[in-house]
Structures are given as C-alpha cells and as structure tokens.
N, C-alpha and C. Protein backbone atom coordinates (compact mmCIF):
# COMPACT_ATOMS: atom_id res chain seq x y z
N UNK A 1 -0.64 -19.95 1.67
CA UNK A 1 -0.71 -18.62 1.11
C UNK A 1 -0.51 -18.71 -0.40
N UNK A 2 -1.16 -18.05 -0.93
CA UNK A 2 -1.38 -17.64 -2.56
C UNK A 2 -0.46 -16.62 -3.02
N UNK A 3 0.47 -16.24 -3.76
CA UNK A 3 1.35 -15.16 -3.70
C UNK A 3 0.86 -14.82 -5.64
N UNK A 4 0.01 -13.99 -5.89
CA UNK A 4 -0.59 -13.64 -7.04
C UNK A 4 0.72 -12.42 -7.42
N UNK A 5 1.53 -12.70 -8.62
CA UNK A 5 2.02 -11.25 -9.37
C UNK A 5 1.29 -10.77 -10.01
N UNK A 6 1.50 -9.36 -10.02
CA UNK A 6 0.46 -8.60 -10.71
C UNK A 6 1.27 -7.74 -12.40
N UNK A 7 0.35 -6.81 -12.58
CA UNK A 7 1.10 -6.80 -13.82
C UNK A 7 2.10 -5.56 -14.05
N UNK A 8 2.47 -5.49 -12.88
CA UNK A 8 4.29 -4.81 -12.38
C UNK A 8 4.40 -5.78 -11.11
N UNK A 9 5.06 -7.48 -11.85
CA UNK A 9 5.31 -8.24 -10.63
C UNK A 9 6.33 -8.50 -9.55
N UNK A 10 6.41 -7.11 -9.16
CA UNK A 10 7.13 -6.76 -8.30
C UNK A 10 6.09 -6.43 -6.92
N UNK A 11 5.24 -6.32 -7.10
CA UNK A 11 3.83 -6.31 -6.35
C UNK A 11 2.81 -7.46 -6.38
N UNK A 12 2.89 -7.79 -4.83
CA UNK A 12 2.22 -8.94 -5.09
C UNK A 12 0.96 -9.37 -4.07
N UNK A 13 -0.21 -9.48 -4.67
CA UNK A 13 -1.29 -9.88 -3.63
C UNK A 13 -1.11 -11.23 -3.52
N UNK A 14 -1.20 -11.32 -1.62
CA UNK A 14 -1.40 -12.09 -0.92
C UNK A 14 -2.44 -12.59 -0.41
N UNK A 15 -2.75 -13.76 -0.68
CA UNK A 15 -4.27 -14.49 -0.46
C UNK A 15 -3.77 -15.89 0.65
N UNK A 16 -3.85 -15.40 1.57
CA UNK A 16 -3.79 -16.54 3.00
C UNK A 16 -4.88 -17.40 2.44
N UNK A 17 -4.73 -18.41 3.10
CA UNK A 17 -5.65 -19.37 3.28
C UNK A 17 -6.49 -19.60 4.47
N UNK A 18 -7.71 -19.68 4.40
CA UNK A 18 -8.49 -19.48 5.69
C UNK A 18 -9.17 -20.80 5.70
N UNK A 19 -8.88 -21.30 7.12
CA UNK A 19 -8.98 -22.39 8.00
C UNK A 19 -10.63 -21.99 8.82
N UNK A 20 -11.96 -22.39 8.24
CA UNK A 20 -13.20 -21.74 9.00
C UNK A 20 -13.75 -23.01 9.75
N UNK A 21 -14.53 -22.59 10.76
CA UNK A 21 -15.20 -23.24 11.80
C UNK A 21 -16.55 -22.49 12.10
N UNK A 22 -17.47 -23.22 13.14
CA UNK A 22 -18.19 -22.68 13.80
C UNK A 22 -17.77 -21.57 14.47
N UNK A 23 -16.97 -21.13 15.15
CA UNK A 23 -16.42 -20.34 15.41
C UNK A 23 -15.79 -19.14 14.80
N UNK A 24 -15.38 -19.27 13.58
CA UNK A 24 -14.93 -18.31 12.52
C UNK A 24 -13.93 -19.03 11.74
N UNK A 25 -12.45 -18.29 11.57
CA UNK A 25 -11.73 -18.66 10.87
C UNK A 25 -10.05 -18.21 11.47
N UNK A 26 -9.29 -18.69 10.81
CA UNK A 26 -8.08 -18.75 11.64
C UNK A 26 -6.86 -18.98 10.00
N UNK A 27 -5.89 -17.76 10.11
CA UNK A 27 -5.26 -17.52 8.79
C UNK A 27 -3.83 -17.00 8.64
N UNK A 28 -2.69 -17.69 8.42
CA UNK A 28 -1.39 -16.84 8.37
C UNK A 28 -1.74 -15.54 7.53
N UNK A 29 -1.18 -14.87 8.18
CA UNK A 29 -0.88 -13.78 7.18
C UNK A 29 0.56 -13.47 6.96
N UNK A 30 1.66 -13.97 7.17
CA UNK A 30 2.70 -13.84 7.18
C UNK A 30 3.87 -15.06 8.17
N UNK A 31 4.42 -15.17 6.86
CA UNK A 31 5.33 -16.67 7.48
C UNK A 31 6.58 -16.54 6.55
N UNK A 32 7.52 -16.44 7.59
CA UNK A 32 8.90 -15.81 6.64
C UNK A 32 9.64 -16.62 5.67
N UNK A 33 9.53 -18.26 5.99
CA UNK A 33 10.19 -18.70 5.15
C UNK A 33 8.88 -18.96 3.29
N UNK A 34 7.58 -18.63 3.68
CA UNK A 34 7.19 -18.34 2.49
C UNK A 34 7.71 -17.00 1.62
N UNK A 35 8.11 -16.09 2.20
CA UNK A 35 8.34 -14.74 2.04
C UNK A 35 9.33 -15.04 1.06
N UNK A 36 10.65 -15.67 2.25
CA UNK A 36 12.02 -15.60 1.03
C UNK A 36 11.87 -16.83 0.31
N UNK A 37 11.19 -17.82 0.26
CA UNK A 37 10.62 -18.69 -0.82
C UNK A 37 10.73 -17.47 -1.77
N UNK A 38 9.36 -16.82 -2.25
CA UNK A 38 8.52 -15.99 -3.12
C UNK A 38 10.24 -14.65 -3.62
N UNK A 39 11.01 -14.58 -2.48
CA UNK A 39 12.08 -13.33 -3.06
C UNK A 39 12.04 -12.38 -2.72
N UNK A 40 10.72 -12.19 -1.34
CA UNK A 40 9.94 -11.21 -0.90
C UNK A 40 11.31 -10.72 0.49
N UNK A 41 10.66 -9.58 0.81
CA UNK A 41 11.84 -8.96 2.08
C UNK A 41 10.54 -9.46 3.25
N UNK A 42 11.44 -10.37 4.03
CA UNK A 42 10.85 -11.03 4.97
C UNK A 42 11.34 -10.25 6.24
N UNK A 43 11.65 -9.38 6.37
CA UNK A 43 12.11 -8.46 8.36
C UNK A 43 11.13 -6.86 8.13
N UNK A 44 10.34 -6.83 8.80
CA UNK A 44 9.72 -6.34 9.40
C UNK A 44 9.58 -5.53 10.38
N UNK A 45 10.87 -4.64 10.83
CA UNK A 45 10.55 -4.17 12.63
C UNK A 45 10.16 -3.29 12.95
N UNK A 46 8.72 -3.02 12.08
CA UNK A 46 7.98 -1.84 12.73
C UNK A 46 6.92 -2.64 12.12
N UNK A 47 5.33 -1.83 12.91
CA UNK A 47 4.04 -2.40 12.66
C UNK A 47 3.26 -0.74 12.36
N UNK A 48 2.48 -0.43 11.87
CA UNK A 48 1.76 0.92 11.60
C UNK A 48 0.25 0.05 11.53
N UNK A 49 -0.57 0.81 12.46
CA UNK A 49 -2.17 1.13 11.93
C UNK A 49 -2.52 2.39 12.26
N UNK A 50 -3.69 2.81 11.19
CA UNK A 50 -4.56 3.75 11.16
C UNK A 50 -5.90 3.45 10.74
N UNK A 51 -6.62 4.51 11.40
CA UNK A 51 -8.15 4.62 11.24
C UNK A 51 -8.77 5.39 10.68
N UNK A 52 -9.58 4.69 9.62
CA UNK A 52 -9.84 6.43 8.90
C UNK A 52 -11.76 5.90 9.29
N UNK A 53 -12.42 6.90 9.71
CA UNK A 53 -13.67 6.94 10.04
C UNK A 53 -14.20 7.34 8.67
N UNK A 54 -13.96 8.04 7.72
CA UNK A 54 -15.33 8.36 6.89
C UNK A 54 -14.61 7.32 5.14
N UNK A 55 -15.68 6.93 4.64
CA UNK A 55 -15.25 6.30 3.44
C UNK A 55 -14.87 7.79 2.63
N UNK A 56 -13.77 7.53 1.26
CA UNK A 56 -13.24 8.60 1.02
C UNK A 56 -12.20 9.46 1.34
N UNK A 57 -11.75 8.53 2.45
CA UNK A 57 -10.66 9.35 3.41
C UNK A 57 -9.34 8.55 2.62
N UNK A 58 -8.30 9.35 1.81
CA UNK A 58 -6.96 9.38 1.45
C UNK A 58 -5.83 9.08 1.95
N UNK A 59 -4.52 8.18 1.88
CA UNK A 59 -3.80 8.50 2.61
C UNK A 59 -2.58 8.48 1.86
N UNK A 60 -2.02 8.94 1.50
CA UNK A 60 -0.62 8.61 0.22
C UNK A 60 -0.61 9.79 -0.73
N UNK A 61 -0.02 9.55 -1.97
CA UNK A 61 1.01 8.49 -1.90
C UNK A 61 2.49 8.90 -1.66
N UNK A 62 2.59 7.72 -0.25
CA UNK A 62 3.58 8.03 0.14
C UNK A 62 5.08 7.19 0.11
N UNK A 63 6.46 7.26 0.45
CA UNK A 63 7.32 6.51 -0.13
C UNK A 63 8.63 7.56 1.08
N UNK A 64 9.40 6.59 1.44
CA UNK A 64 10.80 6.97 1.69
C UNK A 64 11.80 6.41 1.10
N UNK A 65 13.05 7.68 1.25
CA UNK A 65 13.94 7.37 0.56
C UNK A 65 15.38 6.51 1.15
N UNK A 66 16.16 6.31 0.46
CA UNK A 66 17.18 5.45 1.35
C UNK A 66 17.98 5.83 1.60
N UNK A 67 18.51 5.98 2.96
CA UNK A 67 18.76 4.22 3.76
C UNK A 67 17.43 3.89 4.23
N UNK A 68 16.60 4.50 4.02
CA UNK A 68 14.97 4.19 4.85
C UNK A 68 13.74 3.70 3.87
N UNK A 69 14.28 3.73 2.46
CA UNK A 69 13.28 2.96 1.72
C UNK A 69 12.55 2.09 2.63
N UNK A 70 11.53 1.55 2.09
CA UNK A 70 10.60 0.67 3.04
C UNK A 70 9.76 -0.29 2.03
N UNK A 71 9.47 -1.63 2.02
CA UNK A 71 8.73 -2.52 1.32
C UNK A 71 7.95 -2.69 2.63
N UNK A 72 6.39 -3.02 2.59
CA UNK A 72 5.34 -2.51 2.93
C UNK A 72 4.47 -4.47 2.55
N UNK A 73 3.97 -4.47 3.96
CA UNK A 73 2.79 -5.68 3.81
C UNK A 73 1.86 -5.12 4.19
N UNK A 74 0.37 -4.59 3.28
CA UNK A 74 -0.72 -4.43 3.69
C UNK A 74 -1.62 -5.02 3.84
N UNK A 75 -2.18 -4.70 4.98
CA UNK A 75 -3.83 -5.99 5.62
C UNK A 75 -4.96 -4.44 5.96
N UNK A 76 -6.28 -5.28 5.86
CA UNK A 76 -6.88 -4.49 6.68
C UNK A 76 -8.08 -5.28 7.61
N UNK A 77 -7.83 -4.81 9.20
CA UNK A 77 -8.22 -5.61 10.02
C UNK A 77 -10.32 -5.62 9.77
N UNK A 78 -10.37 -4.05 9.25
CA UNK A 78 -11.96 -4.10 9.35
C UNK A 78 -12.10 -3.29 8.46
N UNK A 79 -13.17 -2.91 7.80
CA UNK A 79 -13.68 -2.25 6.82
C UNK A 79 -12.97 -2.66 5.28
N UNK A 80 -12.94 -1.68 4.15
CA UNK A 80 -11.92 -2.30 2.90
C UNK A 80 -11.48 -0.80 2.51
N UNK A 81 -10.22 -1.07 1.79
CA UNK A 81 -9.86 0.16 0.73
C UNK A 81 -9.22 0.13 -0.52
N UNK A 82 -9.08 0.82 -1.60
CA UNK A 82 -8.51 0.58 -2.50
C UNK A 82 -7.22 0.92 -2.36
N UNK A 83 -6.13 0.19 -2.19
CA UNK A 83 -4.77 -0.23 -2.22
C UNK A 83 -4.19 0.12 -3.56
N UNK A 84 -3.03 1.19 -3.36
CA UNK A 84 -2.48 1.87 -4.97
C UNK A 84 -0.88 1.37 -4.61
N UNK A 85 -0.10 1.19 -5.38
CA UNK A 85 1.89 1.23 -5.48
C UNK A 85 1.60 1.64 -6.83
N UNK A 86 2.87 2.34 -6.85
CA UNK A 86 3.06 3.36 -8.17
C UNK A 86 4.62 3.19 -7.96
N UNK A 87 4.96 2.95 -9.05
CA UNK A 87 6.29 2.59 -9.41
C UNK A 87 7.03 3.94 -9.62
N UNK A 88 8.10 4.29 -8.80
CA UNK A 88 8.34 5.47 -9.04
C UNK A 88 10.19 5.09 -9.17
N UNK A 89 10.49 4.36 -9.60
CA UNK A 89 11.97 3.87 -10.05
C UNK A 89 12.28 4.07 -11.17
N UNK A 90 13.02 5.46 -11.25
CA UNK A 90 13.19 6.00 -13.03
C UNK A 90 14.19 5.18 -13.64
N UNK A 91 13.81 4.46 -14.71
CA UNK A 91 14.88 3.53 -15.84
C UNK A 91 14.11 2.41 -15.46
N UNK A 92 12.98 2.25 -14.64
CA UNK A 92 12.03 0.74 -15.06
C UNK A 92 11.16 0.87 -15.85
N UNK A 93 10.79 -0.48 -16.42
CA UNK A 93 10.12 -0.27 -17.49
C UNK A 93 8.41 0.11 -17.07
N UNK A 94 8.56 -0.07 -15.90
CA UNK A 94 6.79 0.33 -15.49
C UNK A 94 6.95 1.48 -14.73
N UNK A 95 7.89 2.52 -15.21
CA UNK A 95 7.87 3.81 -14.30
C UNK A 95 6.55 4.42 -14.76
N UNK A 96 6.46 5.12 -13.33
CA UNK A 96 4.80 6.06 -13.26
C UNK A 96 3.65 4.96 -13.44
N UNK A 97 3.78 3.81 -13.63
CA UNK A 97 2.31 2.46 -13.97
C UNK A 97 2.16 2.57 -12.67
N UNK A 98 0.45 2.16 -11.96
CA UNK A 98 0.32 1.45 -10.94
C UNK A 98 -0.29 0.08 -11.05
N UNK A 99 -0.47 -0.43 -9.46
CA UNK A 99 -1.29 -1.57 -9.40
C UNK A 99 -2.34 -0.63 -8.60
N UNK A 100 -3.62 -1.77 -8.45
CA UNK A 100 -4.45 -1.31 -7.44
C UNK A 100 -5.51 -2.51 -7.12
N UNK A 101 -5.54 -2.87 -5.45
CA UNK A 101 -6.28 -3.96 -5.22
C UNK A 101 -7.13 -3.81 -4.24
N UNK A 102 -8.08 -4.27 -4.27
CA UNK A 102 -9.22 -3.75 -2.96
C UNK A 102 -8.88 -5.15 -2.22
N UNK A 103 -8.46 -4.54 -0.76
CA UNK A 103 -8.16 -5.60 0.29
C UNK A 103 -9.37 -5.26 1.01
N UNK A 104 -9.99 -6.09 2.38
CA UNK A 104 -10.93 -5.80 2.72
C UNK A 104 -10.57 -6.52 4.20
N UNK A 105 -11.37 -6.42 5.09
CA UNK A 105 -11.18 -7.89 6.25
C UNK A 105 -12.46 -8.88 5.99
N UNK A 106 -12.80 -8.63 4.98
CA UNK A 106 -13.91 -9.85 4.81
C UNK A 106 -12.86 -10.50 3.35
N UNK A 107 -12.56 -10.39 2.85
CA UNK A 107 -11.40 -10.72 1.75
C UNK A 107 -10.03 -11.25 2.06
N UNK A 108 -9.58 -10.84 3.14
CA UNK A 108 -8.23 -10.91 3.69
C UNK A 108 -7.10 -11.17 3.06
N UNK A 109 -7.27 -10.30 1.87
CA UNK A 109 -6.55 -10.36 1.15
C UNK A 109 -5.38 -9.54 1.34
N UNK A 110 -3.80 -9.57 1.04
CA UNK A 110 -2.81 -8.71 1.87
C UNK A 110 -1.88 -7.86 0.42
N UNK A 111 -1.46 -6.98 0.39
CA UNK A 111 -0.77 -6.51 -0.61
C UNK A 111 0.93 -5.73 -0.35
N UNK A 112 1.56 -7.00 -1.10
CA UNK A 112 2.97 -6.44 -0.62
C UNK A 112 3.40 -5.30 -1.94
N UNK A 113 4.20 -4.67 -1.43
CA UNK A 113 4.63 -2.74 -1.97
C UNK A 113 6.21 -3.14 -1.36
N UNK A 114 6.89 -3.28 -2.73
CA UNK A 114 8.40 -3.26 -2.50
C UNK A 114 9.08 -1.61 -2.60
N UNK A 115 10.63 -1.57 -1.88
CA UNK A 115 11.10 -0.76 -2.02
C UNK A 115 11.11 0.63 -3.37
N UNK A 116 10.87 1.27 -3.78
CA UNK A 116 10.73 1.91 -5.05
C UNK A 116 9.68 2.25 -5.78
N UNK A 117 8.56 2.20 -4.96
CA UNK A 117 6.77 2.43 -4.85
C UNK A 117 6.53 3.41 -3.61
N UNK A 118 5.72 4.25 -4.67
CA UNK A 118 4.79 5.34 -3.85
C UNK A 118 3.36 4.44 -3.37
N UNK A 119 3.10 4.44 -2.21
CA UNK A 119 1.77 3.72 -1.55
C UNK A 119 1.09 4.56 -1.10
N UNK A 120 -0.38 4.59 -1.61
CA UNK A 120 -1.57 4.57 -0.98
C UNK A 120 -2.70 3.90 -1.18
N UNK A 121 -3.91 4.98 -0.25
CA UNK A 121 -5.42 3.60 -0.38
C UNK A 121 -6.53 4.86 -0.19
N UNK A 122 -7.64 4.61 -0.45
CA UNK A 122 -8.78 5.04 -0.25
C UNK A 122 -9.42 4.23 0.43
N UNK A 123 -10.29 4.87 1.74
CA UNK A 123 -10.97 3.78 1.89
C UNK A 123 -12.55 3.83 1.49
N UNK A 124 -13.16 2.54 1.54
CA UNK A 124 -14.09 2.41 1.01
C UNK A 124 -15.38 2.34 2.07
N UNK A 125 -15.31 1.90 3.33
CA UNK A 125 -15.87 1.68 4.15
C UNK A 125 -15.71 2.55 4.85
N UNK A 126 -17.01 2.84 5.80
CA UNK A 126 -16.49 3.80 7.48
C UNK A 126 -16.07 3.00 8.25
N UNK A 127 -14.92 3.33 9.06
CA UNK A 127 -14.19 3.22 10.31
C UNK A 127 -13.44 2.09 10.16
N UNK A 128 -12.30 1.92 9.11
CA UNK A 128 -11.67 1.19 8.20
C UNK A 128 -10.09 1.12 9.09
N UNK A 129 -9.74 0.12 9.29
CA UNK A 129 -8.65 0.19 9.99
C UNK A 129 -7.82 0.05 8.91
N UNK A 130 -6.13 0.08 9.03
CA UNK A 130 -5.34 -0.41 8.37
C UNK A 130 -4.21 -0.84 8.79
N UNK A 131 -3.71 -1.91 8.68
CA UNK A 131 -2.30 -2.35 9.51
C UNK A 131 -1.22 -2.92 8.73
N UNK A 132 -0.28 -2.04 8.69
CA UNK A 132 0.59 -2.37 7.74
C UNK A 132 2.17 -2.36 8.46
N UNK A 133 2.72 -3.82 7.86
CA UNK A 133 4.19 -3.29 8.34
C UNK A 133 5.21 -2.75 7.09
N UNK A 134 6.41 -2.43 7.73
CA UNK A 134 7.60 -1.55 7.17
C UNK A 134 8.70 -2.05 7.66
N UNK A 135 9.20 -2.68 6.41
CA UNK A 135 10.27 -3.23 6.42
C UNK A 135 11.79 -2.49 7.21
N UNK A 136 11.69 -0.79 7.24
CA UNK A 136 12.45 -0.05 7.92
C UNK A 136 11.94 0.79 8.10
N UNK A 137 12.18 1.36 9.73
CA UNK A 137 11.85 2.13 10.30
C UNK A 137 11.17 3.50 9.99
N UNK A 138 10.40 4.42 10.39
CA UNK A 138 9.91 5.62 9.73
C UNK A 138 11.57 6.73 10.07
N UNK A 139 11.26 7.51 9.19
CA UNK A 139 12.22 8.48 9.53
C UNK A 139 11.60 9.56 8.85
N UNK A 140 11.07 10.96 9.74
CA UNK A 140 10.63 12.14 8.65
C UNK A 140 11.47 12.72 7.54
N UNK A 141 12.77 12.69 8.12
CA UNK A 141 13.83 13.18 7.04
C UNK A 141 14.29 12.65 5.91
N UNK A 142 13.61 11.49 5.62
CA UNK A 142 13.75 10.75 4.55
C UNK A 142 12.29 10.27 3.88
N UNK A 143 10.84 11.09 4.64
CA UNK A 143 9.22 10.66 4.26
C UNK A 143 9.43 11.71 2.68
N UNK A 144 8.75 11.24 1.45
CA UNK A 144 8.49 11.85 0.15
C UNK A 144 7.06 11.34 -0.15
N UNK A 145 6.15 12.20 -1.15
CA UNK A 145 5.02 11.73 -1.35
C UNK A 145 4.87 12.06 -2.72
N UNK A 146 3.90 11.36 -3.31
CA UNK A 146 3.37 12.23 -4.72
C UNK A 146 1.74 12.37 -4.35
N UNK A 147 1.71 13.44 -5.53
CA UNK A 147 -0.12 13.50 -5.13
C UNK A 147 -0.70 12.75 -5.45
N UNK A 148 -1.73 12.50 -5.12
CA UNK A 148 -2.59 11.00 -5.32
C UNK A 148 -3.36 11.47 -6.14
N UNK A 149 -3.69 12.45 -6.70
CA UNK A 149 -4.52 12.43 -7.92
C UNK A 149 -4.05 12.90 -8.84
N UNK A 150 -2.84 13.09 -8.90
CA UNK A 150 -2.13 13.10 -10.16
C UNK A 150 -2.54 12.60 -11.39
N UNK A 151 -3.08 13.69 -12.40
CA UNK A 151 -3.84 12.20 -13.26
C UNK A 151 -3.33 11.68 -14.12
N UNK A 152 -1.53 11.76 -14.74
CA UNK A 152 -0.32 10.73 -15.52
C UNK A 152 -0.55 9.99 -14.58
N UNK A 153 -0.83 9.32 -13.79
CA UNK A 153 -1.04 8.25 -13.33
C UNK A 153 -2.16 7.27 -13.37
N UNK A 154 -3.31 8.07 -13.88
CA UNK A 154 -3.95 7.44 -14.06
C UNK A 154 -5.06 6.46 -12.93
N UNK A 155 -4.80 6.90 -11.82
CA UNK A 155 -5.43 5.64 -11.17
C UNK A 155 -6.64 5.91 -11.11
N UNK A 156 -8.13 5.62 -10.88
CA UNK A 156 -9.22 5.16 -10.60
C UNK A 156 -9.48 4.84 -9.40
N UNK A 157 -9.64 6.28 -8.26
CA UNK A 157 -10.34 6.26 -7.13
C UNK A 157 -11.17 5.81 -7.03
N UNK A 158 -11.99 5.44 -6.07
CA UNK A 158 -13.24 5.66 -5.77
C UNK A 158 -13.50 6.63 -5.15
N UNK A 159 -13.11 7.74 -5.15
CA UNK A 159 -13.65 8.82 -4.38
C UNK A 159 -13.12 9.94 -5.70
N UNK A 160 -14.18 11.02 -6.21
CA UNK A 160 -13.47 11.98 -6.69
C UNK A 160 -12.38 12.73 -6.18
N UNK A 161 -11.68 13.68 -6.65
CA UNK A 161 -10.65 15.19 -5.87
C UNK A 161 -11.35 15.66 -5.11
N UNK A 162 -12.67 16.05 -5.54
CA UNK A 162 -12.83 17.36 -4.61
C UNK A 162 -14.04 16.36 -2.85
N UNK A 163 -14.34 15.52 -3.20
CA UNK A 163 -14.79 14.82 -2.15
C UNK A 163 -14.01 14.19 -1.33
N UNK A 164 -12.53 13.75 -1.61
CA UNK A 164 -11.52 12.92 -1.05
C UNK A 164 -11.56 13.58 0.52
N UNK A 165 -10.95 12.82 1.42
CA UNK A 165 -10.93 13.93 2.88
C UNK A 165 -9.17 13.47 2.73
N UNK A 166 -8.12 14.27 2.74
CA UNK A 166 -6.84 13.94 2.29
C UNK A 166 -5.89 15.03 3.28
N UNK A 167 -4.66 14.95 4.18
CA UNK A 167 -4.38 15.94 5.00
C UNK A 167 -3.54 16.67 4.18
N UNK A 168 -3.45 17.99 4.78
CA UNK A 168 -2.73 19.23 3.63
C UNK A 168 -1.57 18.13 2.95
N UNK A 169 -0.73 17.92 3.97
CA UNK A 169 0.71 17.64 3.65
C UNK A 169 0.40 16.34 2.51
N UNK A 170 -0.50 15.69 1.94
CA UNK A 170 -0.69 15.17 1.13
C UNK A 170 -1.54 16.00 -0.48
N UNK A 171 -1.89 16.81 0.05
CA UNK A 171 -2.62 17.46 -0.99
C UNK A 171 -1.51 18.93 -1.53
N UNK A 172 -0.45 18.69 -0.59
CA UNK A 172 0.73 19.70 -1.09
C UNK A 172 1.61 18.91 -1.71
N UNK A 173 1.51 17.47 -2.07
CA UNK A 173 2.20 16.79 -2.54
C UNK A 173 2.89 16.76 -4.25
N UNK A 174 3.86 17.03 -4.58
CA UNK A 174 3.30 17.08 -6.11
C UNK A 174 4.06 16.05 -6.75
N UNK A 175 2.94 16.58 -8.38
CA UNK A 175 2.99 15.56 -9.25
C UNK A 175 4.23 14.88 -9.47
N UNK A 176 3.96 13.67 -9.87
CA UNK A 176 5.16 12.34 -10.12
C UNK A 176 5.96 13.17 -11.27
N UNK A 177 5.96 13.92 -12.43
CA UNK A 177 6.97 14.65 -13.22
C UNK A 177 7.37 15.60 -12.59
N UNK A 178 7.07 16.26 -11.21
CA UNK A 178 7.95 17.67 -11.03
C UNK A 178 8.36 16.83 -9.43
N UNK A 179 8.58 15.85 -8.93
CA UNK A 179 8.77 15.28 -7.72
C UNK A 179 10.17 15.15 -7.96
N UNK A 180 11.03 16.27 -7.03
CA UNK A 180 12.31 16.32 -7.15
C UNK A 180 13.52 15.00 -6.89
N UNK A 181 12.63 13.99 -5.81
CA UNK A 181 13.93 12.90 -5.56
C UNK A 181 12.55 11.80 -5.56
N UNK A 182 13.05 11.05 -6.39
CA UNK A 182 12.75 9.63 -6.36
C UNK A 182 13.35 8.26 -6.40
N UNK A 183 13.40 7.14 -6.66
CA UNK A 183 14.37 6.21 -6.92
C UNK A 183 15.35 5.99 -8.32
C-alpha cells in the first residue's frame, strides 16, 4: 500500500497495490499494522455502503461529534465519485481548506478522513456504490453536517447546485461560518 499525504496531511490517499492475473486482480485494502505504521486509527467496528443510481447524486458534508467523532476509510466497490474532507477543527491551520480525490473501482484508490473533517462525494458514475468504514459507531444525536455547496469552501463539484440530487436534510445544512458546533 501507497499512503500519499495530501496537502492537509492529515488526509491521506490510499493506493493498494494490485496483484493482476488472467483472472483479474487481487488487493489489500486495509491491513492494520500498515495503518498504525502510517499513525492512522486502525479499529473499525462498523462498515457503511450506499448506492446512489444517478451521477450527480450528493451525499455530505457530513461529520459527528464526540464521543462519536468518526475517522472514515473510503473505497468504492463500482462506479467513481469525487471524495471531499473539509477540515472543520477551529485553531488549525487548514480550517475551512479541503482535499478532494476521485476514487473509482477501476482506480482503487481509498481515501482516509480523520476525526475533525466534514465528508462528502459526488458521484460521477450511475449506480455507484460506496463502502466506507467508521471508526465509531453512528449515533443520530451526535450526526452534524455542513452544506456542500457552501462556496467559502470553495470546492469544485462536478455537478452544479441546482442539478445536484442531494436529500433535504443535507440541503438544510448550513454554511461552515454559521455551523453552530464543530471541533
């Protein structure tokens, strides 16, 4: 595995190494003692996928708070999306910066999202899976989001606002300066 920092390297794309054959290919995506090698949070005990059928479809950005913070390994089994963390830890020096990486399952490329990041993705493809684990458990009473098109943030969809397909409770989300609890 390849453990790339990015430029808030606290986020880091993961590039397995793929083992190919006649048959296909065969690839860790996760091996714990590389994890705490790298400094990374290696426990895991929950798994999340979702499916988003139409390219354009939104999901973020989302973030819990603690005791339920959550650092986040993203894969995607089929289709691709653009992968966002937004640093939302006030007194760092990359508060409100993001990253953003297009993972794909033809890329297999993986993107870890530590504790103190708002996460989301667009996807780019139809019928785009996504499988991500969480370092701790979901809890609604502790789920927070910012809006994803917030534009102090700056990020570079691929999908405009008004085309995005995004569910209310994300599009009621607000902006990263009036977002009452963050880290």
């Amino acid at each position: 595995m390849e453990f790339i920092r990015l430029d808030i390297p606290d986020v880091v794309e993961i590039r397995p190494r793929r083992f190919e054959d006649a048959r296909g290919w065969f690839a860790e995506t996760f091996k714990r003692s590389a994890f705490e090698a790298e400094g990374l949070v290696a426990e895991f005990p929950q798994d999340n996928r979702s499916l988003s059928r139409k390219p354009g479809t939104v999901r973020g950005l989302h973030f819990q708070l603690p005791p339920f913070a959550q650092a986040k390994l993203v894969s995607v089994a089929r289709g691709a999306i653009l992968d966002v963390a937004v640093d939302i830890r006030r007194g760092s020096p990359s508060f409100g910066r993001h990253v953003a990486v297009t993972l794909s399952a033809k890329n297999g490329t993986l993107l870890y999202v530590p504790e103190g990041f708002a996460h989301g993705f667009c996807t780019i493809e139809p019928d785009t899976e996504v499988i991500y684990k969480v370092s701790r458990p979901y809890s609604a009473a502790h789920e927070r989001a910012v809006f994803w098109a917030d534009p102090a943030l700056g990020v570079d969809w691929p999908v405009d606002r008004g085309g995005a397909l995004v569910s209310e409770k994300d599009v009621a989300a607000p902006m990263l300066s009036s977002a009452p609890e963050l880290f």
